[in-house]
Protein backbone atom coordinates (compact mmCIF):
# COMPACT_ATOMS: atom_id res chain seq x y z
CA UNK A 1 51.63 76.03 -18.57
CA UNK A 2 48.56 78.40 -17.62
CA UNK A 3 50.89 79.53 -14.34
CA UNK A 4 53.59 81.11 -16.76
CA UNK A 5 51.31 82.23 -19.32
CA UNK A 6 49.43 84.28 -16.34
CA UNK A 7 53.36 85.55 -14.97
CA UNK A 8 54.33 86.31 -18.64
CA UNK A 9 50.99 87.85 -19.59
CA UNK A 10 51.85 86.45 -23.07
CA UNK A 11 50.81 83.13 -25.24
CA UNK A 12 52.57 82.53 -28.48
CA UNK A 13 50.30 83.16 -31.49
CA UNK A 14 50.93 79.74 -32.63
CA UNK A 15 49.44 78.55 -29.43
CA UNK A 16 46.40 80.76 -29.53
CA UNK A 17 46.05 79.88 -32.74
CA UNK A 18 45.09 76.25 -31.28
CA UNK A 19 42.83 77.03 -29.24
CA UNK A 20 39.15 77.84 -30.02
CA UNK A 21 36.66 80.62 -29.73
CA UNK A 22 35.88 79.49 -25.78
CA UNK A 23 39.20 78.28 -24.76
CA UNK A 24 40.44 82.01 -26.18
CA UNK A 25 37.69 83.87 -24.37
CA UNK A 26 38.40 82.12 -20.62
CA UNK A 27 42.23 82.62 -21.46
CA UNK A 28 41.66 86.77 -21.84
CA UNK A 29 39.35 86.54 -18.73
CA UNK A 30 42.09 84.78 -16.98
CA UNK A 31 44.79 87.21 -18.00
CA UNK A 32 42.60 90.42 -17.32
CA UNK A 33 41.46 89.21 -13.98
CA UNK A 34 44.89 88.29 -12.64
CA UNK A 35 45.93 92.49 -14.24
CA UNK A 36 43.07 93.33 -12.11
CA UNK A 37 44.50 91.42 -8.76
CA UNK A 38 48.07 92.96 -9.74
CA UNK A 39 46.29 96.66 -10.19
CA UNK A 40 44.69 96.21 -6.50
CA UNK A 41 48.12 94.87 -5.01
CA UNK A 42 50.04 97.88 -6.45
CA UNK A 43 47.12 100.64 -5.52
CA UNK A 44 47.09 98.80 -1.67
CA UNK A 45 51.20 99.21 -1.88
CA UNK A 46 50.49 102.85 -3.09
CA UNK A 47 47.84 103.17 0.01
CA UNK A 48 50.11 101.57 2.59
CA UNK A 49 52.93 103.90 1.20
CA UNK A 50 51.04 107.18 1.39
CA UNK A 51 49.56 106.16 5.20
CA UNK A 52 53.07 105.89 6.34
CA UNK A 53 54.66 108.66 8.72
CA UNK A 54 56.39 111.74 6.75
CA UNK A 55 54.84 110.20 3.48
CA UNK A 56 51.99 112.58 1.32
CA UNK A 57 48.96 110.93 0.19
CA UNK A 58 48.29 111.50 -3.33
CA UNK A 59 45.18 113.83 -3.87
CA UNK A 60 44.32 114.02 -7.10
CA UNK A 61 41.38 112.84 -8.19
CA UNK A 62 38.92 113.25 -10.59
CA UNK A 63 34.75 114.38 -9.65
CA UNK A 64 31.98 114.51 -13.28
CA UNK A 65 29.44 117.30 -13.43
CA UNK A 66 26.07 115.74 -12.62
CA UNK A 67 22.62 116.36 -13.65
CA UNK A 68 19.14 116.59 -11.79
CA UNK A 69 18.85 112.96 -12.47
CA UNK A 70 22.47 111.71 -10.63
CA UNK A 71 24.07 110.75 -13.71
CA UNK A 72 26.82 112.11 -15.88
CA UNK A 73 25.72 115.73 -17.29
CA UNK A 74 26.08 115.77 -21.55
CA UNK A 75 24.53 117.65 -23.33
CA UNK A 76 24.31 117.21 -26.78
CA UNK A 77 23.92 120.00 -29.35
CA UNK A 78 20.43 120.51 -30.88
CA UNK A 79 18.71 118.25 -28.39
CA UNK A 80 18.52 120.24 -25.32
CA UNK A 81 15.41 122.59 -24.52
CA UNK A 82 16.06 125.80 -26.02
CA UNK A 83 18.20 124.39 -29.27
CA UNK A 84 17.96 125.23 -32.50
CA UNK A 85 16.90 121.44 -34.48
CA UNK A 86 19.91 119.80 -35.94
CA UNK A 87 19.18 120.48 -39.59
CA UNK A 88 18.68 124.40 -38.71
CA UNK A 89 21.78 124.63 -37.46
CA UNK A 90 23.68 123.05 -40.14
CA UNK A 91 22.16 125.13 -42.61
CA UNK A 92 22.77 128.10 -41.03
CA UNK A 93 26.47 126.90 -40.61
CA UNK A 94 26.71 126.05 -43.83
CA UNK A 95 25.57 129.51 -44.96
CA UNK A 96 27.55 131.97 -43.02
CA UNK A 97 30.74 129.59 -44.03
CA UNK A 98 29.44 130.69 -47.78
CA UNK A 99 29.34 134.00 -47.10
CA UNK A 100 32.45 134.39 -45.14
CA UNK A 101 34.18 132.75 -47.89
CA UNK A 102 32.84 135.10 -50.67
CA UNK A 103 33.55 138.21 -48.53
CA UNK A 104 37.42 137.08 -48.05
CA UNK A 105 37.06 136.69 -51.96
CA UNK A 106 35.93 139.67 -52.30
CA UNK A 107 37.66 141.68 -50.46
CA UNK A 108 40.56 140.15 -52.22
CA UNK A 109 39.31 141.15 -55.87
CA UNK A 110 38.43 144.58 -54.39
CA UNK A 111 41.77 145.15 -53.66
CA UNK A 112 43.02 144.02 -56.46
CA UNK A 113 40.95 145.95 -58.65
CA UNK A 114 41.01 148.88 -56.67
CA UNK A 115 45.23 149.14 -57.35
CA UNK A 116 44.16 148.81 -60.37
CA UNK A 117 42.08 151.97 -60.29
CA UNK A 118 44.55 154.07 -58.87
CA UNK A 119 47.37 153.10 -61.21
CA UNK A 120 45.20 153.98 -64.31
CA UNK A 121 44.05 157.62 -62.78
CA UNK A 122 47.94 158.09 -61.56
CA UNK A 123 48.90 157.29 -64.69
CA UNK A 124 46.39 159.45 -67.09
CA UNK A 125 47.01 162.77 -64.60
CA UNK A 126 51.06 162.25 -65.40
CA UNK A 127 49.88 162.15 -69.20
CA UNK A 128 47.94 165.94 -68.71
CA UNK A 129 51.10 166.71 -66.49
CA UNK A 130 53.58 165.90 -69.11
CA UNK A 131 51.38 167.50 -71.71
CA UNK A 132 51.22 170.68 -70.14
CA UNK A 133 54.77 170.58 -69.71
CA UNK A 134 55.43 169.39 -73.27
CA UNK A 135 53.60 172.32 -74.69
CA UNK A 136 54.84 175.19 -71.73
CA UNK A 137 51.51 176.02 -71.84
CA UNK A 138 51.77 177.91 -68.16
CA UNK A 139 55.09 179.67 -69.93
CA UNK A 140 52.92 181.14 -72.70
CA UNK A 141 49.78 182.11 -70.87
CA UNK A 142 49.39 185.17 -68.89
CA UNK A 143 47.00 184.38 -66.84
CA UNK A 144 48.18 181.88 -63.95
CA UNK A 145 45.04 181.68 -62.87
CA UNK A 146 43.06 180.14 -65.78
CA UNK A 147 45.65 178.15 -66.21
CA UNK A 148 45.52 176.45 -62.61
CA UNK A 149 41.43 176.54 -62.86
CA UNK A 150 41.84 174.32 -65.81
CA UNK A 151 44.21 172.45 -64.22
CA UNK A 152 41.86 171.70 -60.90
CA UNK A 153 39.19 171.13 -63.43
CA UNK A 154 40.87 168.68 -65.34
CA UNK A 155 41.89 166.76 -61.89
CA UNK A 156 38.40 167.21 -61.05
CA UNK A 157 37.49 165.21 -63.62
CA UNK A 158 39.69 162.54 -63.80
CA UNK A 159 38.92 162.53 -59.96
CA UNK A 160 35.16 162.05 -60.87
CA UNK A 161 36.14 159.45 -63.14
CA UNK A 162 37.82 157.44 -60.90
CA UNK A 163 34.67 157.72 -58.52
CA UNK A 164 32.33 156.59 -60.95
CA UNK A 165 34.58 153.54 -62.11
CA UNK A 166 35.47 152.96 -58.43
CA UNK A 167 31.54 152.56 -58.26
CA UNK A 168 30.98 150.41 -60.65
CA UNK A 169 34.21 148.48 -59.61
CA UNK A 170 32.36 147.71 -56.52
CA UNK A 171 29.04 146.97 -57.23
CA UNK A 172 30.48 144.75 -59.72
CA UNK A 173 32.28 142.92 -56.57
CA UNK A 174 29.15 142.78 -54.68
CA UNK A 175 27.55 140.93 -57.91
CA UNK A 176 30.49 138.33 -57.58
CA UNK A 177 30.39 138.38 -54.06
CA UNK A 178 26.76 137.34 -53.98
CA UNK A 179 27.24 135.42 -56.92
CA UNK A 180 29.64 133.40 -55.51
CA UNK A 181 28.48 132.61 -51.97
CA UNK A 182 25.53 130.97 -53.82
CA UNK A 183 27.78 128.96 -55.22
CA UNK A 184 29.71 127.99 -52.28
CA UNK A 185 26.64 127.39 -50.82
CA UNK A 186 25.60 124.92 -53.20
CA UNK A 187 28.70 122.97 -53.51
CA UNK A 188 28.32 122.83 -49.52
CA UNK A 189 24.71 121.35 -50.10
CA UNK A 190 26.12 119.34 -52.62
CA UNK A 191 29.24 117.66 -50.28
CA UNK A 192 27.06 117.40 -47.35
CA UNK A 193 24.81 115.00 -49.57
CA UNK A 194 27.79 113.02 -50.69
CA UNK A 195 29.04 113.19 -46.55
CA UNK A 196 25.55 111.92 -46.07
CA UNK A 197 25.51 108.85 -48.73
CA UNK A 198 29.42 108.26 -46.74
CA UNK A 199 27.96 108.51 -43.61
CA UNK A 200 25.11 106.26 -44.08
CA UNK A 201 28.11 103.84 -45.29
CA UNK A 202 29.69 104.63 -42.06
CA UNK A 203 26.78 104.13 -39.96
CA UNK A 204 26.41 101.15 -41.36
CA UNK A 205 29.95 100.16 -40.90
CA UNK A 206 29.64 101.75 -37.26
CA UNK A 207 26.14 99.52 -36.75
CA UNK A 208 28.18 96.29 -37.81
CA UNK A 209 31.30 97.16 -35.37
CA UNK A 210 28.79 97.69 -32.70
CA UNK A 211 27.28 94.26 -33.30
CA UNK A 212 30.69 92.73 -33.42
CA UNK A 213 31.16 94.61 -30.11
CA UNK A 214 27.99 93.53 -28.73
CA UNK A 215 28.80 89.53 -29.96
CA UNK A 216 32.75 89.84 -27.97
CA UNK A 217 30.48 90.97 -24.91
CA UNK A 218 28.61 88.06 -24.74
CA UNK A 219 31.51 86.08 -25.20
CA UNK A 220 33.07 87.31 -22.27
CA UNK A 221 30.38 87.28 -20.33
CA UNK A 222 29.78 83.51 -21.38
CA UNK A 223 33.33 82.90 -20.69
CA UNK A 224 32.84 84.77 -17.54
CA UNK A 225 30.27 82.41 -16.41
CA UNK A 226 31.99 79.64 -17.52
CA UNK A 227 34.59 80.36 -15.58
CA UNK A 228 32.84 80.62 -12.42
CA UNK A 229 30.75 77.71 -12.85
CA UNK A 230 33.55 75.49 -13.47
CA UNK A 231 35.49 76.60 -10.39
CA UNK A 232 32.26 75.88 -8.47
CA UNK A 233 32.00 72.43 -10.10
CA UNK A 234 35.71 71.76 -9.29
CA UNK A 235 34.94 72.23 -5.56
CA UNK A 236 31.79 70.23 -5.64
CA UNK A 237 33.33 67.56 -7.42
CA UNK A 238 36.59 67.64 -5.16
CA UNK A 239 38.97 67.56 -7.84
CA UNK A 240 41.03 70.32 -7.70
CA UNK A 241 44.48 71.45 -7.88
CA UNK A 242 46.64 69.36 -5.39
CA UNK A 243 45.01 65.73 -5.65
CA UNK A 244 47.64 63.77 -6.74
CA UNK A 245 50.37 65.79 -4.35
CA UNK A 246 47.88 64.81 -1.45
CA UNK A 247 48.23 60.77 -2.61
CA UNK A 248 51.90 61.13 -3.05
CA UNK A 249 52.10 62.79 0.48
CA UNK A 250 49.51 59.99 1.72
CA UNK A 251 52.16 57.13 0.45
CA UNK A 252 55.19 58.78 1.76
CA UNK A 253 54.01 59.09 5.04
CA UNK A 254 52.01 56.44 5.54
CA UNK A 255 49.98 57.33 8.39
CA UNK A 256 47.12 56.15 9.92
CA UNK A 257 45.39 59.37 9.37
CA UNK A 258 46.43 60.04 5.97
CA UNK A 259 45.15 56.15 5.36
CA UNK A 260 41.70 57.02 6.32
CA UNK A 261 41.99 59.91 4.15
CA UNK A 262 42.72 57.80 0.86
CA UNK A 263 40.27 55.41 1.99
CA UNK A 264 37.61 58.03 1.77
CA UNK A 265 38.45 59.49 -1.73
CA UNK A 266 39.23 56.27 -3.61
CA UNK A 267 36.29 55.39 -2.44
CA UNK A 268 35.05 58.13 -4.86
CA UNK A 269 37.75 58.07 -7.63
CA UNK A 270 39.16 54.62 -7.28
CA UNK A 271 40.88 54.80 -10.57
CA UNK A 272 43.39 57.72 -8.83
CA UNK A 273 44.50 55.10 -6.14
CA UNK A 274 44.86 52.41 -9.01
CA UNK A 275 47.27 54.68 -11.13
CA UNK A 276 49.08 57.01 -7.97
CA UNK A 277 49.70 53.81 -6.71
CA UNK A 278 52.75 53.90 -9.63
CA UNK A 279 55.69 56.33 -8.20
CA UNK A 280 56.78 57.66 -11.55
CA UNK A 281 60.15 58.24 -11.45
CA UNK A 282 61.74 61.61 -11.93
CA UNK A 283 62.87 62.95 -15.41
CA UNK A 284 66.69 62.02 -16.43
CA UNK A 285 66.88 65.00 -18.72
CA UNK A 286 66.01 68.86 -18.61
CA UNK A 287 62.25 69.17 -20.44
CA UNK A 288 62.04 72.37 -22.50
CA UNK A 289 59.40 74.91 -22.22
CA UNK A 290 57.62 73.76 -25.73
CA UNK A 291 57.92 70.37 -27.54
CA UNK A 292 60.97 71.46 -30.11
CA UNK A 293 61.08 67.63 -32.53
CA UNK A 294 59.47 64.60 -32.38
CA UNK A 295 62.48 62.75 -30.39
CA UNK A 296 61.52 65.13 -27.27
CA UNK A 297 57.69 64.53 -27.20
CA UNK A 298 58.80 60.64 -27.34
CA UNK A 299 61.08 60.99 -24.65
CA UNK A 300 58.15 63.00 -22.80
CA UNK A 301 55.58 60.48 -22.94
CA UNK A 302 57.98 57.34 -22.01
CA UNK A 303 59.43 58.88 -18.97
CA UNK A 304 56.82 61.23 -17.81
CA UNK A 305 53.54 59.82 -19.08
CA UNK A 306 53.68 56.07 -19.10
CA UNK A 307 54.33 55.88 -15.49
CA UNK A 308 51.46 57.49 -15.18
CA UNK A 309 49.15 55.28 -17.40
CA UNK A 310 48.14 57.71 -19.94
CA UNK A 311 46.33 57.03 -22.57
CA UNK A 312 45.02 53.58 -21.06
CA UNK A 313 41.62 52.93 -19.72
CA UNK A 314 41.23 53.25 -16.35
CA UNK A 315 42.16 50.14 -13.99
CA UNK A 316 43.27 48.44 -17.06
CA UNK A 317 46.23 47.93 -19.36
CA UNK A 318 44.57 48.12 -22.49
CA UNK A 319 45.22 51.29 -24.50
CA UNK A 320 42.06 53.28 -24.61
CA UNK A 321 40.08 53.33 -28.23
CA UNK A 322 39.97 57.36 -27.51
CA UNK A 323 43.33 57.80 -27.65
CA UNK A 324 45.41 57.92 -31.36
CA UNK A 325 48.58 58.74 -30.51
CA UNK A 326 50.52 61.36 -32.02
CA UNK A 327 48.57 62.11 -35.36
CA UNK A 328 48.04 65.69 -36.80
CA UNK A 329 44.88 67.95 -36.37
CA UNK A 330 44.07 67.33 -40.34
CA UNK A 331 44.08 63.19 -39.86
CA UNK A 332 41.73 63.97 -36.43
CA UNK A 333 39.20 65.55 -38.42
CA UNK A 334 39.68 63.43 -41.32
CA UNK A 335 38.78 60.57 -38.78
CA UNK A 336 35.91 62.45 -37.24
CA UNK A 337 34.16 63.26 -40.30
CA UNK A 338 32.65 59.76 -40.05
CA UNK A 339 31.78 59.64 -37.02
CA UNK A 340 28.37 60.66 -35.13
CA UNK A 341 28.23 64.29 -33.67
CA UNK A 342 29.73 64.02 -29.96
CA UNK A 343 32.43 61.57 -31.30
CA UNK A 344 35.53 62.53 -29.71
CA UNK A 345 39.64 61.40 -30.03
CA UNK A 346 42.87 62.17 -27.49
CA UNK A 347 45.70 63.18 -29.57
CA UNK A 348 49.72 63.94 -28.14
CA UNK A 349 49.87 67.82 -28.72
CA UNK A 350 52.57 68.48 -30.61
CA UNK A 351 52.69 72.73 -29.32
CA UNK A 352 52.33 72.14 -25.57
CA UNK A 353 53.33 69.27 -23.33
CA UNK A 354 50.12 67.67 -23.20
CA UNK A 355 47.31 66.38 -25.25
CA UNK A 356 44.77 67.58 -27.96
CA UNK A 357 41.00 66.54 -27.59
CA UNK A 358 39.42 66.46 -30.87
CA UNK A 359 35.67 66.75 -30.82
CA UNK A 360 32.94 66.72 -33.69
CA UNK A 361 29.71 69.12 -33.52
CA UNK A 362 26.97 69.19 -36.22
CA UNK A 363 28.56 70.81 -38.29
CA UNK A 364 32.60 71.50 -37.51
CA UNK A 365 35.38 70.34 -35.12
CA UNK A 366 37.03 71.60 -32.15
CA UNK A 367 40.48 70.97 -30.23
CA UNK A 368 40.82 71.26 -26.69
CA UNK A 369 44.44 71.73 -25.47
CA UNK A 370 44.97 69.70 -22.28
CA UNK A 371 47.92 70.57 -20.12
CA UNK A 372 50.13 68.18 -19.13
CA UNK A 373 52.94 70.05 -17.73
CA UNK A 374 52.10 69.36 -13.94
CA UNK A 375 50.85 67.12 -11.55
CA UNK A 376 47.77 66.54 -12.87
CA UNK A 377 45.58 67.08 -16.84
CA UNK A 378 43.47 70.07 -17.01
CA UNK A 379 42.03 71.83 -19.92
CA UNK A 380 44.52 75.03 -21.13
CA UNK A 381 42.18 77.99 -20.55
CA UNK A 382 39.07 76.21 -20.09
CA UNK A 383 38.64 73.83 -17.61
CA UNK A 384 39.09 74.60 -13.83
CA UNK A 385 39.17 70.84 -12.95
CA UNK A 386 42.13 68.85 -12.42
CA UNK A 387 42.38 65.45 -12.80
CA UNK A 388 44.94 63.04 -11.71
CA UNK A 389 44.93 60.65 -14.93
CA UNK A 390 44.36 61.36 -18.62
CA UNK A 391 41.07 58.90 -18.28
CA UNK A 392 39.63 60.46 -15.30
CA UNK A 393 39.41 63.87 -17.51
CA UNK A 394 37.68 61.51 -20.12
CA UNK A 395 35.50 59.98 -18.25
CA UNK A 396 34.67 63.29 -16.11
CA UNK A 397 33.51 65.13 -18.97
CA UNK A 398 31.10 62.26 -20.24
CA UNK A 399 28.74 63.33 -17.60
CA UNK A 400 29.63 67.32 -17.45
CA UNK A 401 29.87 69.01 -20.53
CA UNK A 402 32.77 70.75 -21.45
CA UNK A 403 31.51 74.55 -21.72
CA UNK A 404 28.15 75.72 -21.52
CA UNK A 405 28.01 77.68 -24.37
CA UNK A 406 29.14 74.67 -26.07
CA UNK A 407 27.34 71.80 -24.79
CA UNK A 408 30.62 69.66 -25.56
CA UNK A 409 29.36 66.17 -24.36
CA UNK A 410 31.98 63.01 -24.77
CA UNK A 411 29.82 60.86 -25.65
CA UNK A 412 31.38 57.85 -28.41
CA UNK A 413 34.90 57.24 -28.92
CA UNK A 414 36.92 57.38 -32.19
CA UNK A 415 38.36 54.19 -32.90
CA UNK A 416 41.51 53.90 -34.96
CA UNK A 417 41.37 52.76 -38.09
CA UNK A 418 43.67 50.02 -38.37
CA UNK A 419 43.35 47.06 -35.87
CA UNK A 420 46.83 47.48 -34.88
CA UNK A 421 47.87 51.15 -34.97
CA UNK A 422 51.51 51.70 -34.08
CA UNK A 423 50.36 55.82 -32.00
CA UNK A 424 53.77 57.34 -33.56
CA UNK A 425 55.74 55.11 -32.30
CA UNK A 426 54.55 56.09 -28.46
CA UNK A 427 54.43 52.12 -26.87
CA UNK A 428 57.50 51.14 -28.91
């Protein structure tokens, strides 16, 4: 199961829905450190490629601007020596955007008003123009010449009246022009107070991501740990992937090496020689990737699972008081809510083909998918340590906790309720 989810670099919601906070965080560290090892294989390929005769290496690359100190060169506005402070700045921003506004404002009015001007004085020198004509005043007079010095005189004056309004036009735009920028400058004032009452709502939003950023880190790095330790525990406790294919090798062949060599780890793990000593036989019928009805995780569990003694105590044939059968994740807790913190049941998974270990804390429940798929019971996304039976994983992790963050001791069994439970119809 953890094989193809690391190929398909994909779980199933539903799936990851079953799985808690650790088992989540050991899965993603999982999948990003196998991207990593496919990243390196496909930058060597790219490396090999580009060393080969008649082949370019690729030289692009990217180099940062450093400081005096080594590191990164920023520089952020209104900090460095020499910089205006912060608040100066903004205020001076905020007043040259007033001004410029109230200048493009009024240079619009201006020429507005200005057409305005011209129109009226255009219009009031064809009124004199008509008049004159009207009343063929130059046609009566003799003298041309008074009659074109009142003529200049009267332009003169209209010309002077245009001037004056033309004056008072603009000084009147100036007014509004000031005016106005004041205004724009305190309805800047104003929105930067209202950005400031948003932005202490964002900072606060921003300070809360950053915690939630800070909490995933840990996570990870927990996980991270985890992982490692685990793998290190797995190779100091010898069980590992590959166990039970060594004591199915060991019984085919039958040599007097390979004899020794069961000799020396039963003499460890002497409930693996008790239940490998069962051949289980292979499947009669094609197993689907997921559990799809009841009938098929029946089917499972006689053929697959009983030949391998699951859910028995070790070197025994007595069903072990851990183990409940298939039963849903709501009856699990239901039965764990009376029992003592570290209580713990095995459950038949009913997303993966495998098991469900329910445990009780202080104050919740968890469910640790065990994978069942192979050769051997490991935890999905958790537990680097393979076991050959479904006990020896029990019994394991009553002296080594589960994860470290955690502290997920086995320490009392769940007992069934009724005397004779009938686990779904498994041992039918």
């Amino acid at each position: 199961m953890m094989q193809q989810i690391l190929q398909d670099m994909y779980i199933e919601p539903d799936l990851l829905a079953e799985l808690n906070e650790e088992q989540k965080q050991i899965l993603f560290y999982k999948i990003r450190e196998e991207q990593v090892r496919r990243w390196n294989e496909r930058e060597n390929q790219s490396r090999s490629l580009g060393a080969q005769p008649g082949r370019a290496a690729s030289r692009r690359s990217i180099q940062w601007l450093k400081g005096a100190d080594g590191e990164v060169w920023v520089w952020v506005m209104g900090e460095a020596p020499g910089d205006k402070p912060f608040e100066e700045i903004v205020e001076e921003l905020m007043a040259e955007r007033a001004r410029r506004q109230a200048q493009q404002e009024a240079q619009e009015l201006w020429r507005v008003k200005e057409a305005e001007i011209e129109q009226k004085f255009r219009e009031a020198m064809a009124k004199e123009k008509a008049r004159f004509a009207a009343g063929k005043w130059k046609e009566e007079t003799e003298d041309r010449r008074a009659a074109k010095q009142e003529e200049d005189r009267i332009r003169a004056k209209l010309k002077k009246c245009e001037e004056e309004e033309r004056q008072r036009g603009e000084e009147e735009i100036r007014r509004t022009e000031k005016r106005r920028a004041k205004e724009l400058y305190i309805s800047l004032k104003q929105e930067e107070k209202r950005s400031e009452r948003d932005d202490k709502e964002w900072q606060e939003q921003l300070r809360r991501s950053k915690a939630a950023d800070e909490e995933m880190t840990r996570k990870a790095r927990r996980a991270r740990d985890e992982y490692k330790r685990q793998s290190l525990r797995a190779i100091e406790k010898g069980l590992v992937a590959g166990l039970s294919g060594l004591f199915q090798k060991t019984h085919l062949n039958g040599s007097g090496q390979n004899h020794r060599q069961v000799q020396r780890v039963t003499h460890r793990h002497p409930s693996i020689f008790y239940n490998m000593s069962v051949t289980p036989p292979s499947p009669a019928w094609v197993r689907p990737p997921r559990p799809n009805c009841r009938e098929s995780i029946l089917r499972w569990f006689t053929e697959e699972q009983r030949p391998k003694r699951a859910g028995f105590e070790r070197n025994s044939t007595t069903i072990a008081p851990w183990f409940h059968g298939i039963i849903s994740r709501q009856d699990s807790e239901s039965l764990l809510m009376r029992c003592p913190e570290g209580s713990f049941l095995v459950r038949v998974s009913e997303r993966i083909w495998g098991y469900t270990l329910s445990y009780r804390t202080a104050s919740a429940f968890k469910h640790f998918l065990i994978d069942a798929s192979g050769d051997c019971y490991s935890f999905l996304g958790v537990d680097q340590s393979r076991h050959a039976t479904l006990a020896d994983l029990v019994a394991f992790h009553k002296e080594e906790v589960i994860t470290t963050s955690g502290g997920e001791l086995l320490q009392e069994s769940c007992k069934p309720r009724l005397s004779s439970p009938d686990y779904g119809g498994l041992f039918q």
